[in-house]
C-alpha atoms as a PDB file:
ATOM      1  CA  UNK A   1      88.535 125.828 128.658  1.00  0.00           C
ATOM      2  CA  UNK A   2      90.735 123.234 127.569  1.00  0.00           C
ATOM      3  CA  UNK A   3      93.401 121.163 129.192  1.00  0.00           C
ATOM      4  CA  UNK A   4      97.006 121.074 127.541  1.00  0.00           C
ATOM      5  CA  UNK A   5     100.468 119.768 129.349  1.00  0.00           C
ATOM      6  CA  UNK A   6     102.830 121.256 126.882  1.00  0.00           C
ATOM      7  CA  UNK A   7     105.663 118.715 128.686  1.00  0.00           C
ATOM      8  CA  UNK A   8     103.855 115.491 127.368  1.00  0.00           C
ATOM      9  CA  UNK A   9     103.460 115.199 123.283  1.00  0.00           C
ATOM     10  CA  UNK A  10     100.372 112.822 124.247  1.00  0.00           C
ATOM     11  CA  UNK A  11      98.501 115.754 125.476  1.00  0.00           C
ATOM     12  CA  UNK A  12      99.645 118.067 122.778  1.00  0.00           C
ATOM     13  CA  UNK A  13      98.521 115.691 120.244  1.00  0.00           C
ATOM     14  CA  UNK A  14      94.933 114.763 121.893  1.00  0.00           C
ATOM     15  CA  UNK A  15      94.395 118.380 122.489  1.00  0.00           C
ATOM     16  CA  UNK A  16      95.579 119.455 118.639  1.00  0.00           C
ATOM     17  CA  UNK A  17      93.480 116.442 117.288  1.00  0.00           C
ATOM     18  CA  UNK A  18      89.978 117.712 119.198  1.00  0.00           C
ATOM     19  CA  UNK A  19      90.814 120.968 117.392  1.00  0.00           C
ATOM     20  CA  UNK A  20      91.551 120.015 114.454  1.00  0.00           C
ATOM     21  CA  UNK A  21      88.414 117.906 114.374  1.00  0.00           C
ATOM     22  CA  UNK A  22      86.349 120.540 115.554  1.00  0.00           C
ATOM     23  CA  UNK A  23      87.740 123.328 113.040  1.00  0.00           C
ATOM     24  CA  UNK A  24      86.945 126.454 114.243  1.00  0.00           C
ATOM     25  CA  UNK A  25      89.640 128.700 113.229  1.00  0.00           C
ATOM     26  CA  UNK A  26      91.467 131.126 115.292  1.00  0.00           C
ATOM     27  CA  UNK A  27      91.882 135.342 115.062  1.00  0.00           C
ATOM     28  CA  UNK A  28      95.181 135.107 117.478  1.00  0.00           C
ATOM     29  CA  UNK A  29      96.926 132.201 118.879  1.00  0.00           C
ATOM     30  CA  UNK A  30      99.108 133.911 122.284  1.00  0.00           C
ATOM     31  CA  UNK A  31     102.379 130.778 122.874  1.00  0.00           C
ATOM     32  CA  UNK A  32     102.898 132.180 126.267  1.00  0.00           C
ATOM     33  CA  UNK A  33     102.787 129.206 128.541  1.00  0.00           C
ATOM     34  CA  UNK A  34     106.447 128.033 129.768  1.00  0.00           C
ATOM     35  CA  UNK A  35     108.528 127.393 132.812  1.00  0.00           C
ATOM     36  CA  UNK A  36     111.396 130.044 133.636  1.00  0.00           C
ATOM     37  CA  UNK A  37     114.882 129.035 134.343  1.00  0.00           C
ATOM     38  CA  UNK A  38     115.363 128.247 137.572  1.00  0.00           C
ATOM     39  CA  UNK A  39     113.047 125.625 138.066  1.00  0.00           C
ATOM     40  CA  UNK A  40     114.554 122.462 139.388  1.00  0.00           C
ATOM     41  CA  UNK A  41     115.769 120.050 136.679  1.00  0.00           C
ATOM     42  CA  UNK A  42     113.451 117.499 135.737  1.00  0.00           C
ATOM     43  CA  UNK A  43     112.178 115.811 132.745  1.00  0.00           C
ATOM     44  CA  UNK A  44     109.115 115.861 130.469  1.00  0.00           C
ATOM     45  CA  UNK A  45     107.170 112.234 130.006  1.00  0.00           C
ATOM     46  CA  UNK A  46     108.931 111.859 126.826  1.00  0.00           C
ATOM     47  CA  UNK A  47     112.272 112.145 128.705  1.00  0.00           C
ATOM     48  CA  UNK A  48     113.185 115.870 127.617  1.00  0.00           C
ATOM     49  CA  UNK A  49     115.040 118.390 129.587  1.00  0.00           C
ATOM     50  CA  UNK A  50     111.683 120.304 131.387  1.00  0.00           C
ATOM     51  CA  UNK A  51     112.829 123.305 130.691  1.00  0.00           C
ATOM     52  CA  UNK A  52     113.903 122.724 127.170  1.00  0.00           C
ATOM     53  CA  UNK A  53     110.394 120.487 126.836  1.00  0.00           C
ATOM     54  CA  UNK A  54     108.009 122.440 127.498  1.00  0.00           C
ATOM     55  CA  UNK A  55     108.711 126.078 126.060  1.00  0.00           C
ATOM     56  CA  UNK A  56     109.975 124.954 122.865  1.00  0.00           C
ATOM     57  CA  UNK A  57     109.209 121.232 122.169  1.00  0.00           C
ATOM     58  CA  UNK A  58     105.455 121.584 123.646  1.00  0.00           C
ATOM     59  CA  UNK A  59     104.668 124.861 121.344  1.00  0.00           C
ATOM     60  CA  UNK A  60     106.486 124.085 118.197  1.00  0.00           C
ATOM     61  CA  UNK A  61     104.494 120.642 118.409  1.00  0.00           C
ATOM     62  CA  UNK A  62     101.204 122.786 119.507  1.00  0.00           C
ATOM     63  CA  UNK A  63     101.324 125.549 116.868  1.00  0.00           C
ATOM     64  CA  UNK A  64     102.405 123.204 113.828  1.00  0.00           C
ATOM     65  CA  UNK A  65      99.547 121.070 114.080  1.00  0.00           C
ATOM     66  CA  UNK A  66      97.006 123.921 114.540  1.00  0.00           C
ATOM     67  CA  UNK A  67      98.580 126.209 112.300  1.00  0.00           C
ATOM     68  CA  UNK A  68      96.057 125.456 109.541  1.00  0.00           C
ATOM     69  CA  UNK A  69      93.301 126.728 112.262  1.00  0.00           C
ATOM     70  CA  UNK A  70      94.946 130.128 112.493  1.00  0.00           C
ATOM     71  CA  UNK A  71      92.167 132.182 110.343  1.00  0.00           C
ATOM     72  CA  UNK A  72      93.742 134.607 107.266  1.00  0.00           C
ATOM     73  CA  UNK A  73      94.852 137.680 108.063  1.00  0.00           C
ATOM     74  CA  UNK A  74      95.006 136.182 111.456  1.00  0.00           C
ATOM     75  CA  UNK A  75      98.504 136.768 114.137  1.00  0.00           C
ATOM     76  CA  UNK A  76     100.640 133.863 116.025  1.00  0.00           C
ATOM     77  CA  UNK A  77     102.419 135.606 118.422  1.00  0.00           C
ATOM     78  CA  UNK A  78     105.205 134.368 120.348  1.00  0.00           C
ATOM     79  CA  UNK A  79     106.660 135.626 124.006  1.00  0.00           C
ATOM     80  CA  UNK A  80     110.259 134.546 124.525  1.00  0.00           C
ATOM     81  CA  UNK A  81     109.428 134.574 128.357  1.00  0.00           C
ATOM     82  CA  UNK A  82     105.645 134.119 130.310  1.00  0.00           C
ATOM     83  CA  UNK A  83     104.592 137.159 130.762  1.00  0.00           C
ATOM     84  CA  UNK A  84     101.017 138.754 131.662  1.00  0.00           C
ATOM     85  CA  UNK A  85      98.825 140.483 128.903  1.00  0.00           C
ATOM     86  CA  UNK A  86      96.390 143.414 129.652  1.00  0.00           C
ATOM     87  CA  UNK A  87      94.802 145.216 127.061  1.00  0.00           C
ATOM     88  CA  UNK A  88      97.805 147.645 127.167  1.00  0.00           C
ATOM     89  CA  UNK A  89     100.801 145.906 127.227  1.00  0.00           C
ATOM     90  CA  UNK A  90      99.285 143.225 124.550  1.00  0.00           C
ATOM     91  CA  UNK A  91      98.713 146.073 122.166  1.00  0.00           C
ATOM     92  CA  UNK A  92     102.573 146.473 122.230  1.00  0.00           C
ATOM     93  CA  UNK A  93     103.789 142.816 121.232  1.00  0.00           C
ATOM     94  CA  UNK A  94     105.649 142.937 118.085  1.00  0.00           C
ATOM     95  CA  UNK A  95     104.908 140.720 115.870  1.00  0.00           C
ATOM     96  CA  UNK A  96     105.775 139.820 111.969  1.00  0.00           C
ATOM     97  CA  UNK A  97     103.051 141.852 110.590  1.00  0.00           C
ATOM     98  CA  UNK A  98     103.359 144.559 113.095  1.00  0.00           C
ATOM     99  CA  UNK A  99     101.466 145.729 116.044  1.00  0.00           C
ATOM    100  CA  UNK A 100      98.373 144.391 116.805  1.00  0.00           C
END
């Protein structure tokens, strides 16, 4: 378990540096995490729309710094809105190379 605030760079970077330092690779990276649209308007810490900060800022920061830790062969897969995987419904994600 690791601890990531995808509405703060900081955290993004600390959390993408102990990765990269440790350099496991990954089989699938999931960018699920977000907050839906009717939250209350706020801001990130680096003064970005929440919103706006956290579900697009917070993973393209988080998945371009890793992305040389995604193994060969290996899937980044991308939900447009959090939703919850099961075994089922995760089999059925589209994804650039197809289904899972």
């Amino acid at each position: 378990m690791v601890a990531l605030d995808l509405a703060s760079l900081a955290s993004v970077a600390r959390l993408c540096d102990k990765l990269l330092k440790k350099g496991e690779l990954f089989d699938v990276i999931i960018a699920n995490a977000g907050r839906d649209g009717h939250s209350v308007l706020g801001h990130t810490t680096d003064g970005f729309e929440t919103q706006f900060g956290t579900n697009h800022l917070g993973h393209f920061a988080f998945i371009n710094r890793i992305a040389s830790l995604i193994r060969t062969g290996g899937r980044l897969i991308t939900c447009p809105l959090p939703v919850t995987a099961t075994p089922t419904s995760i089999s059925r994600i589209p994804t650039l190379n197809g289904p899972l």
